[in-house]
N, C-alpha and C. Protein backbone atom coordinates (compact mmCIF):
# COMPACT_ATOMS: atom_id res chain seq x y z
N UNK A 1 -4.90 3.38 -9.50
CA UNK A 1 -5.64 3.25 -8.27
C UNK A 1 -4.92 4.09 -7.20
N UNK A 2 -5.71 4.62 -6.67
CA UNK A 2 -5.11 5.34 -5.37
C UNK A 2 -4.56 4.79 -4.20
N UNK A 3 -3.43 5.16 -3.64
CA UNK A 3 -2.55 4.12 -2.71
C UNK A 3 -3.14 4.07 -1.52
N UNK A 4 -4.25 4.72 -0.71
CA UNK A 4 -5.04 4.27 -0.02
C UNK A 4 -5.91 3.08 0.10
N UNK A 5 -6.49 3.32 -1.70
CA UNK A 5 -7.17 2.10 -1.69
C UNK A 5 -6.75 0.71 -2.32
N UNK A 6 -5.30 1.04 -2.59
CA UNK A 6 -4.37 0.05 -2.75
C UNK A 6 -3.98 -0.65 -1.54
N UNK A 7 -3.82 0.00 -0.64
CA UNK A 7 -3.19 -0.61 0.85
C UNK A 7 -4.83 -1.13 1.30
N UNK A 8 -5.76 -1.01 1.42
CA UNK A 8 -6.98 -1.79 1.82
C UNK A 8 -7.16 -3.02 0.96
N UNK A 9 -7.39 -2.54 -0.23
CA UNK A 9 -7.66 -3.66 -1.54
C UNK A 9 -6.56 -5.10 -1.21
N UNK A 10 -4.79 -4.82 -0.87
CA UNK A 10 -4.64 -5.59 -1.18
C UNK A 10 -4.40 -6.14 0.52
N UNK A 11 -4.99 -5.81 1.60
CA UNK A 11 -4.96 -5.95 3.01
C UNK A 11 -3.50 -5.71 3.54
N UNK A 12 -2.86 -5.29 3.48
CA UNK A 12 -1.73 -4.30 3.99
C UNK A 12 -1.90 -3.96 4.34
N UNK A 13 -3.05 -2.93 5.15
CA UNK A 13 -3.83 -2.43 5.98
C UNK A 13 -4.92 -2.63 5.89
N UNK A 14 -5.84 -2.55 7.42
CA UNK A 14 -6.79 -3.20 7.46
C UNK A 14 -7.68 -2.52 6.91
N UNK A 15 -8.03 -0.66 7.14
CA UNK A 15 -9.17 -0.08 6.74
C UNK A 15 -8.87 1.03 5.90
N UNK A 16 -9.02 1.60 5.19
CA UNK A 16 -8.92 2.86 4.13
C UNK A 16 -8.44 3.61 5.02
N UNK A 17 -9.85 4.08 6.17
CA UNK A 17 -9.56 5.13 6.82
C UNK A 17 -7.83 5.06 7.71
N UNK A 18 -7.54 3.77 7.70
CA UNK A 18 -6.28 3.96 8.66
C UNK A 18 -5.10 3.89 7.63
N UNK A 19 -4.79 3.41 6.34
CA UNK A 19 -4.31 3.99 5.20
C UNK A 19 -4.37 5.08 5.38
N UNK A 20 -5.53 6.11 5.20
CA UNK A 20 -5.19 7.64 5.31
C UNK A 20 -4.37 8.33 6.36
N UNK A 21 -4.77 7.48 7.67
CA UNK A 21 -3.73 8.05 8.61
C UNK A 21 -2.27 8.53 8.21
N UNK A 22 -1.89 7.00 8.22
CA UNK A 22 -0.42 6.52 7.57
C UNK A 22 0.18 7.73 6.76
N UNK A 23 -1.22 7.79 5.67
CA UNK A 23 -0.20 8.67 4.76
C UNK A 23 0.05 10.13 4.97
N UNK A 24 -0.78 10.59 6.31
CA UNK A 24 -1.26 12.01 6.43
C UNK A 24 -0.05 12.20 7.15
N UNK A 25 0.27 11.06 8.01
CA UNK A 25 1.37 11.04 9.13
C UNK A 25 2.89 10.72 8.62
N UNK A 26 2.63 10.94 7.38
CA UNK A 26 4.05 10.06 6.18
C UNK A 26 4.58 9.26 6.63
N UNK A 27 4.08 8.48 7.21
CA UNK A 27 4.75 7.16 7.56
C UNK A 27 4.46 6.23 6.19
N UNK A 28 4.31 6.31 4.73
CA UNK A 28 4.45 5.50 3.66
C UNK A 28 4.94 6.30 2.59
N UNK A 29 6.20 5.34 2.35
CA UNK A 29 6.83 5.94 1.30
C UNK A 29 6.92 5.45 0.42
N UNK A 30 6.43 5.74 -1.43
CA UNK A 30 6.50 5.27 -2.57
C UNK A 30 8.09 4.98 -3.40
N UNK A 31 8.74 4.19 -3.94
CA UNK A 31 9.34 4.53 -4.67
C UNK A 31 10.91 5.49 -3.76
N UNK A 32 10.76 5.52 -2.45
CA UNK A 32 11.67 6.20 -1.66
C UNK A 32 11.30 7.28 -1.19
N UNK A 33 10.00 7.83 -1.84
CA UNK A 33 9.63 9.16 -1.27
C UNK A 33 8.07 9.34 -1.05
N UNK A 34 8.15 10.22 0.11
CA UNK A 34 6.67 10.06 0.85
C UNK A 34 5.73 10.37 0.00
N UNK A 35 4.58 9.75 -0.32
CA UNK A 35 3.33 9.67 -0.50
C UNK A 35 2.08 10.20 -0.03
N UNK A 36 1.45 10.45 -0.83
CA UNK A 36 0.22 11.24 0.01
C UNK A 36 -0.57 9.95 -0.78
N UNK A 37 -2.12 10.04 0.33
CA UNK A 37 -3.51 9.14 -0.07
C UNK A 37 -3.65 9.00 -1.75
N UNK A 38 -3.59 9.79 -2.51
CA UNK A 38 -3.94 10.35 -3.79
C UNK A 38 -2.94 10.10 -4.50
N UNK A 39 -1.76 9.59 -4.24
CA UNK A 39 -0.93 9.02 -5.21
C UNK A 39 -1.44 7.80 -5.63
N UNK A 40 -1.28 7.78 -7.43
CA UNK A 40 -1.54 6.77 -8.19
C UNK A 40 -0.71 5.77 -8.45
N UNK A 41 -0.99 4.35 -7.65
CA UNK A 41 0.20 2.97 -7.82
C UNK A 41 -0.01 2.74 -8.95
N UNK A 42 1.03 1.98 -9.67
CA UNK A 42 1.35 1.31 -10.57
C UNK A 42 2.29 0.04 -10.60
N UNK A 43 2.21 -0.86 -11.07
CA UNK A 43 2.84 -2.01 -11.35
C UNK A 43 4.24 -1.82 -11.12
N UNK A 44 5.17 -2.08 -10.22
CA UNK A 44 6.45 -2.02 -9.91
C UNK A 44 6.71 -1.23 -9.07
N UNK A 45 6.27 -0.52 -8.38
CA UNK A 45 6.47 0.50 -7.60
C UNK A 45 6.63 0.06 -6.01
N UNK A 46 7.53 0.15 -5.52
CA UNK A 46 7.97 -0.28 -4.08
C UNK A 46 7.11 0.49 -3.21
N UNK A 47 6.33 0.21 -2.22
CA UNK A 47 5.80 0.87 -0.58
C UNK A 47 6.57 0.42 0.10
N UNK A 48 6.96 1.18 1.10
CA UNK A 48 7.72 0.84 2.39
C UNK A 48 6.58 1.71 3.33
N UNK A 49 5.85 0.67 4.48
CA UNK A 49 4.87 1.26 5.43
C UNK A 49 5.54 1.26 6.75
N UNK A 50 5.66 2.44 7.22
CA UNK A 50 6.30 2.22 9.01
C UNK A 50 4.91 2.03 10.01
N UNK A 51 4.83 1.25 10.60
CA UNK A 51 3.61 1.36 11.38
C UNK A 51 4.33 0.90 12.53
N UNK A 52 4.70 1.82 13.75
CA UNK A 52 5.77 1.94 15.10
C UNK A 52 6.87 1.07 14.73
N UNK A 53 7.46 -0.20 15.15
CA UNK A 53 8.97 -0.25 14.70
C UNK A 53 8.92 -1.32 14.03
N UNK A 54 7.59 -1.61 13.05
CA UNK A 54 7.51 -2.30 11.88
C UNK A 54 7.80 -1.78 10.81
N UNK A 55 8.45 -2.15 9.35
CA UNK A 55 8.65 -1.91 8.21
C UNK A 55 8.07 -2.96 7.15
N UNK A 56 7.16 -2.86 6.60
CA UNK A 56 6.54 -3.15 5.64
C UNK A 56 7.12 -2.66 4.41
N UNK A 57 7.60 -3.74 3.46
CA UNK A 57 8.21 -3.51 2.33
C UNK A 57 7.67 -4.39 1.67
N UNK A 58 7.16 -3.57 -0.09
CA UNK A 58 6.18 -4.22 -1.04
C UNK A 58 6.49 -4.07 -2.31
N UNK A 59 6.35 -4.85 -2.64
CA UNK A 59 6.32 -4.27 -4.37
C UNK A 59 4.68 -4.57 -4.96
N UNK A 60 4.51 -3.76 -5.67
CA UNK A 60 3.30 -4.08 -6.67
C UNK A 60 3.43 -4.97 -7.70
N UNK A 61 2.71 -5.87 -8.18
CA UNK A 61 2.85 -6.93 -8.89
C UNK A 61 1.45 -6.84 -9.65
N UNK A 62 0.35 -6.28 -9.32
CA UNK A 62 -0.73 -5.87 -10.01
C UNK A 62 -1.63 -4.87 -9.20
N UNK A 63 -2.71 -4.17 -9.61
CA UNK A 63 -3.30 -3.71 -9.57
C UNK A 63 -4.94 -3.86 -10.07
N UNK A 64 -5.73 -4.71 -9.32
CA UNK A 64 -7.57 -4.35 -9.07
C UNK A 64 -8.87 -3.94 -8.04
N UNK A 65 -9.15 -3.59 -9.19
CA UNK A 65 -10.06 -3.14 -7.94
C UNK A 65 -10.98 -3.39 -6.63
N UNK A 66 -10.82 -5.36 -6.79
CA UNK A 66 -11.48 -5.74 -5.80
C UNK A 66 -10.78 -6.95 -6.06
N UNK A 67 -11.01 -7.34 -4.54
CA UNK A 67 -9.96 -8.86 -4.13
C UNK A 67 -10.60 -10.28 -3.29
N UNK A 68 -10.39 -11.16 -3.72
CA UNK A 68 -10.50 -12.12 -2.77
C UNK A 68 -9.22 -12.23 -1.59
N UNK A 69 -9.60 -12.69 -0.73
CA UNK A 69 -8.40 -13.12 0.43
C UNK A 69 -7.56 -13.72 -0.06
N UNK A 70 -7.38 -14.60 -1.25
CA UNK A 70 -6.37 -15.18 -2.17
C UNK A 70 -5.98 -13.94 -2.49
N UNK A 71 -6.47 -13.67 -3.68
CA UNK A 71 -6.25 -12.46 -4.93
C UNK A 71 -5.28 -11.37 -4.44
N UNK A 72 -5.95 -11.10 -3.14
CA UNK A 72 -5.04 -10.03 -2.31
C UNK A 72 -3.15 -10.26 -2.41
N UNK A 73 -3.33 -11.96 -1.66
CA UNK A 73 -1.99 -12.01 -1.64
C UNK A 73 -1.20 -11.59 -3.40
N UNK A 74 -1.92 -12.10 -4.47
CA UNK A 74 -0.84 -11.62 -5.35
C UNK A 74 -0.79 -10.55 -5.51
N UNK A 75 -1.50 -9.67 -5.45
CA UNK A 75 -1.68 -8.10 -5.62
C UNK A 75 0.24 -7.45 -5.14
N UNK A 76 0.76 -8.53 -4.62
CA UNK A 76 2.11 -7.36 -4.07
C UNK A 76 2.94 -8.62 -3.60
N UNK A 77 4.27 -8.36 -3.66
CA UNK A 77 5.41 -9.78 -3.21
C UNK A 77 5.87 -8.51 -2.05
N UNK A 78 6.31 -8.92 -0.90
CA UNK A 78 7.49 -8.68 0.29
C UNK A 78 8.49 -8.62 0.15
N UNK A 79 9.46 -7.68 0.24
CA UNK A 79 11.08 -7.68 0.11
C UNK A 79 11.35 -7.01 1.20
């Protein structure tokens, strides 16, 4: 799945389109290194999102394509 629509899917961000921002503006970094929209998540893979002097830190724990407001939360644990 694409990490745009990974960060919407699992509500980490609120809208796709502002996911794309993020990533256009590299403020999200995969794995330690910046990310573009079109990178493909996978199961274990750390995001760290800067959004102004917030840090959002994630791990992936699964991956689908559509979520309930529950479902979301497991989609990713906080570190």
């Amino acid at each position: 799945m694409r990490l745009d629509k990974f960060l919407k899917v699992s509500r980490l961000v609120k809208r796709r389109t502002v996911a794309n921002e993020l990533c256009d503006a590299k403020h999200v970094d995969v794995n330690g290194k910046t990310a573009r929209a079109s990178y493909e998540i996978k199961v274990g893979d750390i995001i760290e999102i800067q959004m102004g002097s917030n840090l959002i830190r994630a791990e992936v724990l699964q991956v689908s394509e559509h979520a309930t407001k529950e479902g979301a939360a497991l989609m990713y644990q906080l570190i």
